[in-house]
Protein backbone atom coordinates (compact mmCIF):
# COMPACT_ATOMS: atom_id res chain seq x y z
CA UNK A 1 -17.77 -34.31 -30.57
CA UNK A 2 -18.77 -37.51 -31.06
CA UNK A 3 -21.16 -36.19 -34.16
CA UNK A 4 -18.39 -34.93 -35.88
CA UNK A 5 -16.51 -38.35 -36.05
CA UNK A 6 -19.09 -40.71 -37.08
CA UNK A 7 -20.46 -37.90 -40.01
CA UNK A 8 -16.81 -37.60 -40.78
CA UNK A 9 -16.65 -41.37 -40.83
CA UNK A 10 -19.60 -41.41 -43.16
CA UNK A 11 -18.32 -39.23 -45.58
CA UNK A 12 -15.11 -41.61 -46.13
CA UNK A 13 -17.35 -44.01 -47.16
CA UNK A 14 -19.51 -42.15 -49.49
CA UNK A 15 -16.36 -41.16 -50.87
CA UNK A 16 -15.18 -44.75 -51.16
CA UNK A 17 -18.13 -45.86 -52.86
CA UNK A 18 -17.79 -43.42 -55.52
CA UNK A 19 -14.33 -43.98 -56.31
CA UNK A 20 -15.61 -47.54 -56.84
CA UNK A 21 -18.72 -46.74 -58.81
CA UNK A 22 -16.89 -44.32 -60.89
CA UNK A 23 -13.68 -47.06 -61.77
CA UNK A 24 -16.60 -49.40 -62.59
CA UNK A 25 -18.11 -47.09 -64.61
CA UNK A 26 -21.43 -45.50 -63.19
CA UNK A 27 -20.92 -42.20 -62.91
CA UNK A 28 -24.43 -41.10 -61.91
CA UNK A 29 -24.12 -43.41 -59.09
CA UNK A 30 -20.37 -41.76 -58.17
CA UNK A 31 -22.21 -38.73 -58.79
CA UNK A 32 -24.54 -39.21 -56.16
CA UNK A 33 -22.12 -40.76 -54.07
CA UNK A 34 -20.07 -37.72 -54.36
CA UNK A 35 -22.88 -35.69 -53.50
CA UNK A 36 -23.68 -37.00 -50.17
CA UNK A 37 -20.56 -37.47 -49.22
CA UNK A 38 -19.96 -33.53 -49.27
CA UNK A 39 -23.14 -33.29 -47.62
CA UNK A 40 -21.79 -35.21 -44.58
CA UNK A 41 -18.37 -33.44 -44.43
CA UNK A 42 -20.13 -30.15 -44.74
CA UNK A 43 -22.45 -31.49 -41.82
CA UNK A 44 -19.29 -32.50 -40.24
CA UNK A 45 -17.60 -29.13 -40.29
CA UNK A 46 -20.39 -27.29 -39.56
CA UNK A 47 -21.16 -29.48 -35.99
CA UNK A 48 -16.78 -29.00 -35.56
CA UNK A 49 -16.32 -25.39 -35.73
CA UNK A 50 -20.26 -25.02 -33.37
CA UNK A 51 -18.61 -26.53 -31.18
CA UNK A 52 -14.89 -24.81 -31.43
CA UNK A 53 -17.22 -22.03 -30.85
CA UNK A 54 -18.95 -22.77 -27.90
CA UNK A 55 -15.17 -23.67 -26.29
């Protein structure tokens, strides 16, 4: 369970960073940021409801 917290921690701050690239302008880099924050939450979920599962 521990997994799920630190990739759900990650994605926060990808998500931080591109509010803050995207109020200072540089949307490809908010973009990005965007990106891999999804790719962590998605991670996130996915590891959650495995092990909801396996419960």
């Amino acid at each position: 369970m521990r997994h799920v917290y630190i990739r759900g921690i990650l994605a926060l701050i990808w998500m931080a960073a591109a509010v803050v690239s995207g109020v200072q302008g540089r949307w490809e880099m908010a973009a990005f940021y965007v990106l891999m924050g999804g790719v962590c939450l998605y991670a996130a979920y996915a590891m959650w409801k495995k092990g909801k599962n396996h419960d």
